[in-house]
Protein backbone atom coordinates (compact mmCIF):
# COMPACT_ATOMS: atom_id res chain seq x y z
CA UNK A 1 0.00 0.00 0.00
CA UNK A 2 1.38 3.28 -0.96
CA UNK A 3 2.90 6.07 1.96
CA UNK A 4 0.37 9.26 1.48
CA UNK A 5 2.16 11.88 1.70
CA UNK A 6 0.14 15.37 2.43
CA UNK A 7 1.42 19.04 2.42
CA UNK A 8 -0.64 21.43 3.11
CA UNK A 9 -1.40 24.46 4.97
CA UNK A 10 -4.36 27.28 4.94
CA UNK A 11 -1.73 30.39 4.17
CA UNK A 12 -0.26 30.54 0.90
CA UNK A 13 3.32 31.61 0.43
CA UNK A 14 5.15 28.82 2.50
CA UNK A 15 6.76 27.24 -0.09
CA UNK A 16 4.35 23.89 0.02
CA UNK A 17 4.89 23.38 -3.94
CA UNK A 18 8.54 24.17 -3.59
CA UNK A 19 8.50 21.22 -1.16
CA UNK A 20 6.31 19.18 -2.66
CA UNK A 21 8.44 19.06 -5.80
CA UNK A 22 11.70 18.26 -3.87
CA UNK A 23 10.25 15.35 -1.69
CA UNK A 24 8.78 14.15 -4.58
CA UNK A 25 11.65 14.39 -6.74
CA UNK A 26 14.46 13.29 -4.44
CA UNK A 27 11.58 9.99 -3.38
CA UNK A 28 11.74 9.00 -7.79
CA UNK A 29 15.66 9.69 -7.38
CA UNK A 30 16.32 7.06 -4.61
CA UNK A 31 14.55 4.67 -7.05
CA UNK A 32 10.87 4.89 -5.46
CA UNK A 33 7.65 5.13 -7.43
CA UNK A 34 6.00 8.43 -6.31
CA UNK A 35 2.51 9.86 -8.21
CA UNK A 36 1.85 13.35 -7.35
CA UNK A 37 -1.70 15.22 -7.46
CA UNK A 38 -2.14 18.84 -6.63
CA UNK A 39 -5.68 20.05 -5.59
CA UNK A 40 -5.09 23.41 -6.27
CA UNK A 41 -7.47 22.89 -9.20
CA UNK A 42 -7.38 26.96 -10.17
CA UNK A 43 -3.56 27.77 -9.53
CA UNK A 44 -1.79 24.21 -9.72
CA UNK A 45 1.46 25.45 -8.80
CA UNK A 46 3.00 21.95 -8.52
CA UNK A 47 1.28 20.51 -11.86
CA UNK A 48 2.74 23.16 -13.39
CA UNK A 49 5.81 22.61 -12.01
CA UNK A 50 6.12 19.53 -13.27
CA UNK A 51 4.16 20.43 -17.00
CA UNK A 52 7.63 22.57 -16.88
CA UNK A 53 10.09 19.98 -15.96
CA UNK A 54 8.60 17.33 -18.93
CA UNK A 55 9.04 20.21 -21.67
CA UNK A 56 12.37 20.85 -20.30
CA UNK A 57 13.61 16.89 -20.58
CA UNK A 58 11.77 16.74 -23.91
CA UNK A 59 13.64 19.55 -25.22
CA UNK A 60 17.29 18.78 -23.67
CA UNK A 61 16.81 15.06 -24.46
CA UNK A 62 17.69 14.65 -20.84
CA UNK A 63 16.09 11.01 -18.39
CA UNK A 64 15.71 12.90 -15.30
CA UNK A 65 13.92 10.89 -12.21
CA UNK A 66 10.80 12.75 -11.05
CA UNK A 67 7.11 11.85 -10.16
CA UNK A 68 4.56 11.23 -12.31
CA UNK A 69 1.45 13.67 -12.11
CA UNK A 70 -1.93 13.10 -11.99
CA UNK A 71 -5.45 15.48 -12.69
CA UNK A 72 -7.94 14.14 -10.52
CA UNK A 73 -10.47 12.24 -12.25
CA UNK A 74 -14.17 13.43 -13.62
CA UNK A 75 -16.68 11.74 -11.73
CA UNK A 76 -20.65 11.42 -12.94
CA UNK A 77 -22.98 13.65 -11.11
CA UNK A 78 -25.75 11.59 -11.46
CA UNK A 79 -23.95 8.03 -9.69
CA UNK A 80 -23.80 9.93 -6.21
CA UNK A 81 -25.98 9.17 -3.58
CA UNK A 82 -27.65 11.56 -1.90
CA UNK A 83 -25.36 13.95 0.33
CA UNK A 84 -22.45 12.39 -0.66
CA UNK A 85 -19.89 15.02 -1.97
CA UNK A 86 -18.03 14.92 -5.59
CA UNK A 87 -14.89 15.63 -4.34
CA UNK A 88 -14.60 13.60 -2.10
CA UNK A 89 -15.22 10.77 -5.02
CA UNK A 90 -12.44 12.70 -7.14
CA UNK A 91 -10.10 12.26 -4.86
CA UNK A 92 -10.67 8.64 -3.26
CA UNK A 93 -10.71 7.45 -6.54
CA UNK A 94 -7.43 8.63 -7.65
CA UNK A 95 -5.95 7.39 -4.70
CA UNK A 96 -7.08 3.94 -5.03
CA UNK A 97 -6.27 3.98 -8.64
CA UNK A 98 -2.86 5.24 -7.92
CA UNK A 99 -2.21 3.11 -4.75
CA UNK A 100 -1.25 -0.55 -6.29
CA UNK A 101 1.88 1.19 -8.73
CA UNK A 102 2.79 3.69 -6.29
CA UNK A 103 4.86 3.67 -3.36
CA UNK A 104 4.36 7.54 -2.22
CA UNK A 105 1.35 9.17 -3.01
CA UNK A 106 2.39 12.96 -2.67
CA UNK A 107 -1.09 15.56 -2.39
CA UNK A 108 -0.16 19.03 -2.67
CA UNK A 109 -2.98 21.08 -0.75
CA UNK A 110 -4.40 24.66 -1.50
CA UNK A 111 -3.20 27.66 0.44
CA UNK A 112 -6.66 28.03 1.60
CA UNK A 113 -9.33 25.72 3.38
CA UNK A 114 -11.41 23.86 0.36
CA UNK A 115 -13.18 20.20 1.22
CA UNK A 116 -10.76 18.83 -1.10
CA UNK A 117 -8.36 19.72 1.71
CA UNK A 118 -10.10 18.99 4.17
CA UNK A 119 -10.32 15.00 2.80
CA UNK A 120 -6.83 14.68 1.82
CA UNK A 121 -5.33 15.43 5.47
CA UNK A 122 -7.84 12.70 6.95
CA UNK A 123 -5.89 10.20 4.35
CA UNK A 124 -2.54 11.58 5.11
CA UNK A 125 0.11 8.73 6.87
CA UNK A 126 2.44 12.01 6.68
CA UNK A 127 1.39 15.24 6.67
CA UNK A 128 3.97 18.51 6.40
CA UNK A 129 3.25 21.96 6.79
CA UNK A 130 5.87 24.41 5.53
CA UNK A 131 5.60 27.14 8.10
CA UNK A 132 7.57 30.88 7.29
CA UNK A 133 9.63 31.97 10.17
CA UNK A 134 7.07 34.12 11.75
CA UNK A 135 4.21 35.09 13.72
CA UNK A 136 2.12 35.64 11.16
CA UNK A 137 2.30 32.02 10.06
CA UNK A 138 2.12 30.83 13.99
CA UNK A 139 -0.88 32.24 13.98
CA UNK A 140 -1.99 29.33 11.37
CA UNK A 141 -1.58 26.72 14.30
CA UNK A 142 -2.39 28.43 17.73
CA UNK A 143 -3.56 31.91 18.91
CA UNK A 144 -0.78 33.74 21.29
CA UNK A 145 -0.60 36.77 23.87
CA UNK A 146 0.92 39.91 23.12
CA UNK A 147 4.58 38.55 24.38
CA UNK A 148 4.37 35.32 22.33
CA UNK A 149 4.77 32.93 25.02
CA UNK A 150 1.22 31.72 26.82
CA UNK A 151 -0.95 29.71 23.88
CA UNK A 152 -4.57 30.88 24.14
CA UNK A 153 -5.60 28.00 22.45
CA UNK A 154 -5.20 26.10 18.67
CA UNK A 155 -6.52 27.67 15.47
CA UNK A 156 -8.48 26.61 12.59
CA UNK A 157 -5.62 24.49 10.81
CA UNK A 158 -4.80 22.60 13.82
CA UNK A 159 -8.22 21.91 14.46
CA UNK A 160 -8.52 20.82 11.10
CA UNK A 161 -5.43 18.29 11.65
CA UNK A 162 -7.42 17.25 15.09
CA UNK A 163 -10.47 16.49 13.17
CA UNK A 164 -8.99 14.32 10.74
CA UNK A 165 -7.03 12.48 13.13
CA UNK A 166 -9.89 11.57 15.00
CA UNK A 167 -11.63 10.28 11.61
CA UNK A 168 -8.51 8.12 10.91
CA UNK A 169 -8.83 6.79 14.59
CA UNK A 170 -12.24 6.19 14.17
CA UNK A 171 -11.60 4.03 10.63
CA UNK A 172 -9.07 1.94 12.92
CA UNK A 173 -6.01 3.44 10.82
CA UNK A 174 -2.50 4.53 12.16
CA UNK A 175 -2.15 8.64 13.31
CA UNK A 176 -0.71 10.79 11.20
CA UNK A 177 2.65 11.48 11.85
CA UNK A 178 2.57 15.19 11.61
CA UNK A 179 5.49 17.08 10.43
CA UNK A 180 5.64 21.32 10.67
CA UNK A 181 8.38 22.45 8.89
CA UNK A 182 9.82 25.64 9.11
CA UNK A 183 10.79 27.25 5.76
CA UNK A 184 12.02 30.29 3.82
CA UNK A 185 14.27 30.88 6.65
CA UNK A 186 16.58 34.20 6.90
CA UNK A 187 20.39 33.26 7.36
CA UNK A 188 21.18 35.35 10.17
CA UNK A 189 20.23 35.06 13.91
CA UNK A 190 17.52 37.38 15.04
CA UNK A 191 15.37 37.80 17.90
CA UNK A 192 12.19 36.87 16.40
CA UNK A 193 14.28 33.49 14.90
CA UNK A 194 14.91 32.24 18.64
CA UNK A 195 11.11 33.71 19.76
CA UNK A 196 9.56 31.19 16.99
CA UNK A 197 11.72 28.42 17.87
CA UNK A 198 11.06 28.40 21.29
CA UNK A 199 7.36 28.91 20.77
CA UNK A 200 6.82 25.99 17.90
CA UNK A 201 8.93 24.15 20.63
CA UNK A 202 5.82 24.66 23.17
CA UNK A 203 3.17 23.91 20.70
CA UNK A 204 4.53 20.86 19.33
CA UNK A 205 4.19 19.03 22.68
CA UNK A 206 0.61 20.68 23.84
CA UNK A 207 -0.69 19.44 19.77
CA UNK A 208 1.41 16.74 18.76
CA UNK A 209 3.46 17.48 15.89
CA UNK A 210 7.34 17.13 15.08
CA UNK A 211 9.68 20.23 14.09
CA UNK A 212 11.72 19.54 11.13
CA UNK A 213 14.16 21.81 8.91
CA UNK A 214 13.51 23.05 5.80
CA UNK A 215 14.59 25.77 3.61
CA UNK A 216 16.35 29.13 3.68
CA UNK A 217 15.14 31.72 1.44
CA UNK A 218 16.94 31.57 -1.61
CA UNK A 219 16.83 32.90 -5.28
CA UNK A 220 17.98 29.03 -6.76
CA UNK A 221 14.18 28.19 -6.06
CA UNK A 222 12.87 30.90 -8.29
CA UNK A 223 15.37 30.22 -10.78
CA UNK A 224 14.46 26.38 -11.03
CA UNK A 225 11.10 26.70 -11.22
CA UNK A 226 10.63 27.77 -14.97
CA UNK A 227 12.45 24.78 -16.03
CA UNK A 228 10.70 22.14 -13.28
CA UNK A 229 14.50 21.39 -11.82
CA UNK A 230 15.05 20.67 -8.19
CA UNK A 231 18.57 20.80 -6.16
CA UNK A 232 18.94 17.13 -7.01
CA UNK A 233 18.96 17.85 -10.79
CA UNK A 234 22.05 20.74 -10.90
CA UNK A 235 24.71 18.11 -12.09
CA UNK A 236 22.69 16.42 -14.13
CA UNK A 237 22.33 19.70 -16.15
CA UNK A 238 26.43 20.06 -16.86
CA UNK A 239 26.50 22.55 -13.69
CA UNK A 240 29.79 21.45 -12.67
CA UNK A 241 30.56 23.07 -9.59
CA UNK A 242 27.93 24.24 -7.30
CA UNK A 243 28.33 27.72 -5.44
CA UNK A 244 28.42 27.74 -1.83
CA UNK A 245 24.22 29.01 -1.82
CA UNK A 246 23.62 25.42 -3.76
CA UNK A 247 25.77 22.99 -1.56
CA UNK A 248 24.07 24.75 1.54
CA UNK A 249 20.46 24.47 -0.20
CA UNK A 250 21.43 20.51 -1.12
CA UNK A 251 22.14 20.07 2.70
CA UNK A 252 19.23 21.67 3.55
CA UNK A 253 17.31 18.90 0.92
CA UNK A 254 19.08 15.90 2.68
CA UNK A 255 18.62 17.05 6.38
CA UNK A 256 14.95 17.31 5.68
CA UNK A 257 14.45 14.18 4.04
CA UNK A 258 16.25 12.35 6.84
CA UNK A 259 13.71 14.37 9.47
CA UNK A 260 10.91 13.09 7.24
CA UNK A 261 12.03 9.57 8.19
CA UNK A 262 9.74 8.13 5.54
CA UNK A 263 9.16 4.32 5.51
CA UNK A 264 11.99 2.20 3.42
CA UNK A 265 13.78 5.52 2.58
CA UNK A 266 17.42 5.67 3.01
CA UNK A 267 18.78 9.08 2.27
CA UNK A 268 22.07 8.89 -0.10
CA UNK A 269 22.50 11.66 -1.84
């Protein structure tokens, strides 16, 4: 049975497709079968991601590992029962179509709260949330005081992520092992830096999630986008020598992956 992997938050701008795509890409590079689906239906930031990175291989003649993406299915209006929901019918049925070939199934999530959403966290065995380094985005998981130390209580995400962990409880399958990541981080020290690591610190043991690393804020990510690269792909492209930004960014890639600790992934690149 395939590892479903979910990222998602409500706030866009975290960087959730710019994770997506690496996960996914550095998964089909350690030889595992990953299928990817984005339910961004209007935006589809990491189906268009990877619409770039097939033109580019076509056109440079170049074999480059990466997941295979999938639109979510049409479904017939008229074989739903009554009250049952068309999305949720999308998206169950790509998954179970998808499930026997793949080993990771990889859901990219809107930056907003849609029911699509809402159904693919209740089926997530790992769920991420790219989190930016700041209040703002705290404020997606758990409401603060003025000094940002006492939590006042949880917020609509991570009441969300309660609700569908009770759902999976209730259908007898394993909790999601929850995974907030915190991303498009500034290189230099600051007050605020040490404020937000000391408060995710708090939260993760009064909601149950794990802290894990993931990316500075760097141009490369803009730059690869156009041509659907990732980190993993730099050599592969005759870059011969990577600048100091890149070797830090690929370190970044591997220390995540490792944090992931994803089922029958060893991390050797």
């Amino acid at each position: 049975m395939a590892h479903i992997i979910v990222v998602g938050n409500e706030k866009g701008g975290a960087g959730k497709s710019t994770v997506s795509m690496h996960v996914a890409s550095a998964l089909a590079r350690l030889g595992h079968k990953v299928s990817a689906l984005d339910l961004d239906l209007r935006q589809r930031s990491l189906g268009r991601y990877i619409d770039n990175r097939r033109r580019f291989t076509e056109k440079s003649g170049l074999d480059l590992p990466g997941p295979e993406y999938h639109d979510l299915p049409e479904i017939d209006k008229d074989s739903l029962k009554p009250g049952e929901n068309i999305y949720d019918h999308r998206l169950s049925a790509a998954v179970a179509t998808l499930e026997p070939d793949s080993d990771f199934i990889l859901i990219d999530c809107p930056g907003s709260h849609t029911r699509l959403s809402q159904v693919a966290h209740s089926l997530a065995d790992t769920l991420i949330t790219p989190l930016n380094d700041s209040f703002i985005d705290y404020d997606l998981l758990a409401h603060i005081d003025g000094d940002g130390v006492k939590i006042l209580g949880p917020s609509v995400y991570s009441e969300m992520v309660w609700s569908a962990r009770q759902l999976r409880a209730q259908a007898g399958l394993k909790p999601i092992d929850w995974v907030v990541m915190r991303n498009r981080l500034g290189a230099q020290r600051m007050v605020n830096k040490e404020k937000m690591e000391k408060a995710l610190e708090r939260l993760s043991k009064r909601i149950g999630f794990r802290i894990a690393p993931g990316f500075n804020e760097r141009v490369i990510f803009r730059e690869l986008f156009p041509r659907g690269l990732t980190l993993l792909d730099l050599k592969d492209i005759g870059v011969k020598q990577l600048n100091i930004s890149n070797v830090a960014a690929r370190q970044e890639l591997r220390d995540m992956m490792k944090s992931l600790n994803l089922p029958g992934v060893e991390v050797d690149f």
